[in-house]
N, C-alpha and C. Protein backbone atom coordinates (compact mmCIF):
# COMPACT_ATOMS: atom_id res chain seq x y z
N UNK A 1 0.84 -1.16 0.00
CA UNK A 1 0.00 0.00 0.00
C UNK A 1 0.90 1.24 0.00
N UNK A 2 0.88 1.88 -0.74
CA UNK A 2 0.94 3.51 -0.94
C UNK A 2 0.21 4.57 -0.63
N UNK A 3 1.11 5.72 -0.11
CA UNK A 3 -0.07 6.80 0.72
C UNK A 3 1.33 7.91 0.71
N UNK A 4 0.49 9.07 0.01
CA UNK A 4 1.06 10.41 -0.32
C UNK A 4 0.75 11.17 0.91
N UNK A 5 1.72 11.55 1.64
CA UNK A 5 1.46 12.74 2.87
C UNK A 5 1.87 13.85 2.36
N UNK A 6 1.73 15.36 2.92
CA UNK A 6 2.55 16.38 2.76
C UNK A 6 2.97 17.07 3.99
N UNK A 7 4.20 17.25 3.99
CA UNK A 7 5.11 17.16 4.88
C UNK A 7 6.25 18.61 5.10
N UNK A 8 5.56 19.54 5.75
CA UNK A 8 5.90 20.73 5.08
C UNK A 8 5.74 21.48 4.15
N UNK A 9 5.32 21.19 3.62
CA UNK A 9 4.85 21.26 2.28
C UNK A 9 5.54 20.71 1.53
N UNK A 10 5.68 19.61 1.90
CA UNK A 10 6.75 18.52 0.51
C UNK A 10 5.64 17.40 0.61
N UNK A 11 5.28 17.07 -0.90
CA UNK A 11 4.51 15.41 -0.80
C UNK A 11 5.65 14.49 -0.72
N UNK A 12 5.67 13.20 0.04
CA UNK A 12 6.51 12.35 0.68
C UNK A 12 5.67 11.07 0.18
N UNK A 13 5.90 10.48 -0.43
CA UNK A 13 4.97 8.89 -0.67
C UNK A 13 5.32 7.85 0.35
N UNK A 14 4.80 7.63 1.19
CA UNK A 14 5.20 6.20 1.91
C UNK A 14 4.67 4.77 1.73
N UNK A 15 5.54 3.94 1.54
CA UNK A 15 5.32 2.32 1.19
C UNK A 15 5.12 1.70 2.51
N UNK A 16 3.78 0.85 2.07
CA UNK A 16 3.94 0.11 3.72
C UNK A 16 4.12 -1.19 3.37
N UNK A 17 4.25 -2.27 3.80
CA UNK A 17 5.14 -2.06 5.21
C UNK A 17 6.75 -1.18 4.92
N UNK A 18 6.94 -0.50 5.92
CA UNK A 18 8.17 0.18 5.67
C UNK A 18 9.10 0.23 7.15
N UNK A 19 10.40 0.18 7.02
CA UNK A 19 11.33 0.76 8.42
C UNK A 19 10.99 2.04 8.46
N UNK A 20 10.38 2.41 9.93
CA UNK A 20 10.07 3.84 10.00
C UNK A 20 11.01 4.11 11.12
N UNK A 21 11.99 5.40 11.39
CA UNK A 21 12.52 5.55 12.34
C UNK A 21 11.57 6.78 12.80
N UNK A 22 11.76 6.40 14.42
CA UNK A 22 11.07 7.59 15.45
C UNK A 22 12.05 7.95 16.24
N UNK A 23 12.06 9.31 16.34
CA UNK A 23 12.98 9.58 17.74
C UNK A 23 12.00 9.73 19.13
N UNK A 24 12.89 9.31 20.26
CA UNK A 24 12.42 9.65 21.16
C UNK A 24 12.97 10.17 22.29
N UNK A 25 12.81 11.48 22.89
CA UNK A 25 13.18 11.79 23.82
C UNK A 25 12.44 12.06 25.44
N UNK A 26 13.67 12.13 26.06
CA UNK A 26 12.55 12.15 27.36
C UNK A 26 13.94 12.32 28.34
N UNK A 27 13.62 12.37 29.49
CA UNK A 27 14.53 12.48 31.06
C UNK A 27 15.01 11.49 31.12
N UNK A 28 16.48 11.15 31.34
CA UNK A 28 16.83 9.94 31.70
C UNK A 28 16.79 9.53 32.67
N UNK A 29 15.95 8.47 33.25
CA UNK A 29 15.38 7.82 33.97
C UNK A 29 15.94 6.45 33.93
N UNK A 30 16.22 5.42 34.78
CA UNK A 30 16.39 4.01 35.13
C UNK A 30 15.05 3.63 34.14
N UNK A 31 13.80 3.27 33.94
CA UNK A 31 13.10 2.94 33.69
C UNK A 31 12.68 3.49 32.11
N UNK A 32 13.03 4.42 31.74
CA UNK A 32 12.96 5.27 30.33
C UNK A 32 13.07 4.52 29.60
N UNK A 33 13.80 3.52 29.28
CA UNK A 33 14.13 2.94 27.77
C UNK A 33 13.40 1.78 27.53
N UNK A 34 13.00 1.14 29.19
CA UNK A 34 12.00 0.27 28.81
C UNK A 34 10.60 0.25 28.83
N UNK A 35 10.27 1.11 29.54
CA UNK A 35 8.96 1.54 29.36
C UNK A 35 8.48 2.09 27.70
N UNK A 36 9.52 2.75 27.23
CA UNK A 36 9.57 3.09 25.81
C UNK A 36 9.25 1.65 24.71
N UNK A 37 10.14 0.91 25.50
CA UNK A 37 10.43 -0.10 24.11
C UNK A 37 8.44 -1.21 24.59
N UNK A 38 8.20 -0.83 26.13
CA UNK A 38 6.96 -1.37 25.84
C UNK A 38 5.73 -0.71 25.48
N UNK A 39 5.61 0.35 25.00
CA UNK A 39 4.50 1.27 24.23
C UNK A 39 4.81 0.97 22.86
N UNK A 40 6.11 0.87 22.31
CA UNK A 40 6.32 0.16 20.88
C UNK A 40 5.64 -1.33 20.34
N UNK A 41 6.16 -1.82 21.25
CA UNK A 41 5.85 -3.53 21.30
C UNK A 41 3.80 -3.58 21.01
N UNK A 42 3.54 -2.74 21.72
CA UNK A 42 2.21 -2.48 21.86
C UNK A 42 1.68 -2.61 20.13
N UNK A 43 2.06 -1.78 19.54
CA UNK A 43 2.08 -0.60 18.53
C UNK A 43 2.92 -1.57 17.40
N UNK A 44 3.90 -2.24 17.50
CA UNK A 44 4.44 -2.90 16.41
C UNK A 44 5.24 -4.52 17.15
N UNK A 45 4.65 -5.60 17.30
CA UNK A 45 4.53 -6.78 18.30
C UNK A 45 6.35 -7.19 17.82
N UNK A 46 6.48 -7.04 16.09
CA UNK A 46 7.67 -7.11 15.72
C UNK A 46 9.22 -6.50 16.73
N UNK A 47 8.94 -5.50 17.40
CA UNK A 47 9.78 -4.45 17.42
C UNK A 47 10.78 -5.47 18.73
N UNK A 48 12.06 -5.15 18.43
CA UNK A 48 13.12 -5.68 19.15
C UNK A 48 14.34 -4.41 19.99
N UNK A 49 14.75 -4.78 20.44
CA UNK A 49 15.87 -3.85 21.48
C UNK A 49 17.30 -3.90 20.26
N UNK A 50 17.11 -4.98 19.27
CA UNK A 50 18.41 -4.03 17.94
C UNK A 50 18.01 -3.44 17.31
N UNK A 51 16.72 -3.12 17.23
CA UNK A 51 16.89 -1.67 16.51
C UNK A 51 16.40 -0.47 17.11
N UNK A 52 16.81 -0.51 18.13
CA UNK A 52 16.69 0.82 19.22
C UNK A 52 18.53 1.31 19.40
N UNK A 53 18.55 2.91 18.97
CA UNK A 53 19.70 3.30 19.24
C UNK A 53 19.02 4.15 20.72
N UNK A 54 20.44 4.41 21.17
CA UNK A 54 20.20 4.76 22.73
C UNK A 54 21.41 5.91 22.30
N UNK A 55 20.98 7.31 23.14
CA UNK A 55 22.14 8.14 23.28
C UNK A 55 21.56 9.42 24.23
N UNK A 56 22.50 9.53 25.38
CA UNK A 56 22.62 10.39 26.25
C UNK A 56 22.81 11.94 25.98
N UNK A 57 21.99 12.74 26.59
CA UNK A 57 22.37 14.01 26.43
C UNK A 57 24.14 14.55 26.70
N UNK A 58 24.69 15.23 26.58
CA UNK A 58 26.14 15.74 26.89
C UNK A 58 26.31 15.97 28.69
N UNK A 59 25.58 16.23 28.94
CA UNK A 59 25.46 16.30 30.15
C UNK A 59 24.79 15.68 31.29
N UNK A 60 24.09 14.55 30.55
CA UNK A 60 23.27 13.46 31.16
C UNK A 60 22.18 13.24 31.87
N UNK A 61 21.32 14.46 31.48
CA UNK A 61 20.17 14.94 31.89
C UNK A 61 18.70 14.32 30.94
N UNK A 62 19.11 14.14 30.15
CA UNK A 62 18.78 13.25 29.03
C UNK A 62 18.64 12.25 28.34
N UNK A 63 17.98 11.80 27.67
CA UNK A 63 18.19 10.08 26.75
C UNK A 63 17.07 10.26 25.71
N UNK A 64 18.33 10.04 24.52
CA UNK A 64 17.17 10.50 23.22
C UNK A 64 17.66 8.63 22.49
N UNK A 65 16.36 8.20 22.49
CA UNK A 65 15.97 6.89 21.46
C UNK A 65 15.55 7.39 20.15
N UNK A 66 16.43 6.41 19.38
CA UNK A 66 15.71 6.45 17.63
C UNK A 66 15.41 4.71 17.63
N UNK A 67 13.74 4.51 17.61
CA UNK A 67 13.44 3.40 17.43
C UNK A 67 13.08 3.20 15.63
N UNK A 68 13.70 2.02 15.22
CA UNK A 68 12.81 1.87 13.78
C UNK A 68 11.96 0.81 14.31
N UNK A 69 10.79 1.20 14.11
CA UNK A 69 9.58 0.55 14.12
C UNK A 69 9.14 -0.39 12.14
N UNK A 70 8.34 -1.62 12.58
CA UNK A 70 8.07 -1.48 10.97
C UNK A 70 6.58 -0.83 10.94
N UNK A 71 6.36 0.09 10.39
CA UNK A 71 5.08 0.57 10.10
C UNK A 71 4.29 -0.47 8.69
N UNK A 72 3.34 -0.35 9.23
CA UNK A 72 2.14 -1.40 8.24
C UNK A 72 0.88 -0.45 7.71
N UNK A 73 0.46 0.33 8.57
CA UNK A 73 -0.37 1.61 8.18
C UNK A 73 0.09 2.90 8.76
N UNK A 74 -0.38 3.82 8.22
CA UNK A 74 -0.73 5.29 8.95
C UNK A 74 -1.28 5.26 9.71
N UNK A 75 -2.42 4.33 9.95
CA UNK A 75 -3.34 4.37 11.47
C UNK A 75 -2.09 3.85 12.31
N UNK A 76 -1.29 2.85 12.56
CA UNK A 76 -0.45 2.26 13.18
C UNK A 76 0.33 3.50 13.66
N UNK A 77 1.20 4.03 12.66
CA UNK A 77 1.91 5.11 12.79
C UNK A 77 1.35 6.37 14.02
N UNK A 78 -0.08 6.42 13.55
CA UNK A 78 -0.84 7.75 13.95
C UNK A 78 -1.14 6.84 15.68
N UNK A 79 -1.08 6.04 15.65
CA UNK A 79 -1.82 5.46 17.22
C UNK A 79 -0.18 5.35 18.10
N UNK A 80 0.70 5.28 17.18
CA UNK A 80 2.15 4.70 17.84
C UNK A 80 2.37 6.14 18.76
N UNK A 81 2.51 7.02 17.44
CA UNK A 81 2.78 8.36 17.95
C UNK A 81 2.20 9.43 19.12
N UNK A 82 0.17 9.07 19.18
CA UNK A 82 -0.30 9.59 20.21
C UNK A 82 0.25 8.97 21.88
N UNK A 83 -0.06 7.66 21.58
CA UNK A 83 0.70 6.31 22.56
C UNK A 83 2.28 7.38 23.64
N UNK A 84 2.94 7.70 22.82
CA UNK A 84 4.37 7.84 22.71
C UNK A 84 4.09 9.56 23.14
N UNK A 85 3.42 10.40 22.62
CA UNK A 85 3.44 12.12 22.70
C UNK A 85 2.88 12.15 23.87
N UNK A 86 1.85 11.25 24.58
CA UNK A 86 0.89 11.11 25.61
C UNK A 86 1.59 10.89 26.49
N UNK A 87 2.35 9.66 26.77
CA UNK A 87 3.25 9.54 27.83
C UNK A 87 3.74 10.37 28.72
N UNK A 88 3.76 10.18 30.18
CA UNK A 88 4.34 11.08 31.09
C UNK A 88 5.95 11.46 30.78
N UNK A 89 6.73 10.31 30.34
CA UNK A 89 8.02 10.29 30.53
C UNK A 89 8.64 10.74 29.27
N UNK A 90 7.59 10.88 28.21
CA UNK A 90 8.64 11.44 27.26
C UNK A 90 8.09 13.29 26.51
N UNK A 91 9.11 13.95 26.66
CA UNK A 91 9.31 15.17 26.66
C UNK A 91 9.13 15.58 24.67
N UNK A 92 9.57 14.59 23.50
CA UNK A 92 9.70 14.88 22.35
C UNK A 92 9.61 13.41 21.74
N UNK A 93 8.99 13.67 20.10
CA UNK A 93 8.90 12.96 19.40
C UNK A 93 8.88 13.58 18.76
N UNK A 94 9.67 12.91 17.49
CA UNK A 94 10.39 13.36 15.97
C UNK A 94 9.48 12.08 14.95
């Protein structure tokens, strides 16, 4: 399936199923990365801990995740993302 978004004003075609990367940020917390990787799991049953990059703010106040998820729809996408923006613990999504 194919589906034209516009994206800034750029049309972007996306193929599904596709590797979608998400960033995620939030407070680094003991509990942050996995609570993260279980709102994914939710959202894409596929999703594993190798393809989660992990990286600390400079000063360590921080922890920004880029998960690739595989996206299958836009609804998927659109439910992953509220899931994820909703959350107490995370501060940004890209």
């Amino acid at each position: 399936m194919m589906e034209t978004r516009s994206i800034c004003g750029t049309e972007v075609v996306i193929e599904y199923p596709n590797d979608f990367p998400i960033k995620i940020m939030g407070l680094a917390q003991d509990s942050f990365t996995q609570t993260i990787v279980e709102v994914i799991v939710l959202h894409d049953p596929t999703f594993s801990t190798e393809r989660l990059e992990m990286r600390a703010s400079s000063q360590g106040k921080y922890m920004g995740l880029t998960a690739t998820v595989r996206a299958t729809s836009r609804e998927q996408l659109d439910n992953l993302y509220r899931a994820l923006t909703s959350h107490p613990m995370v501060k940004v999504v890209l």
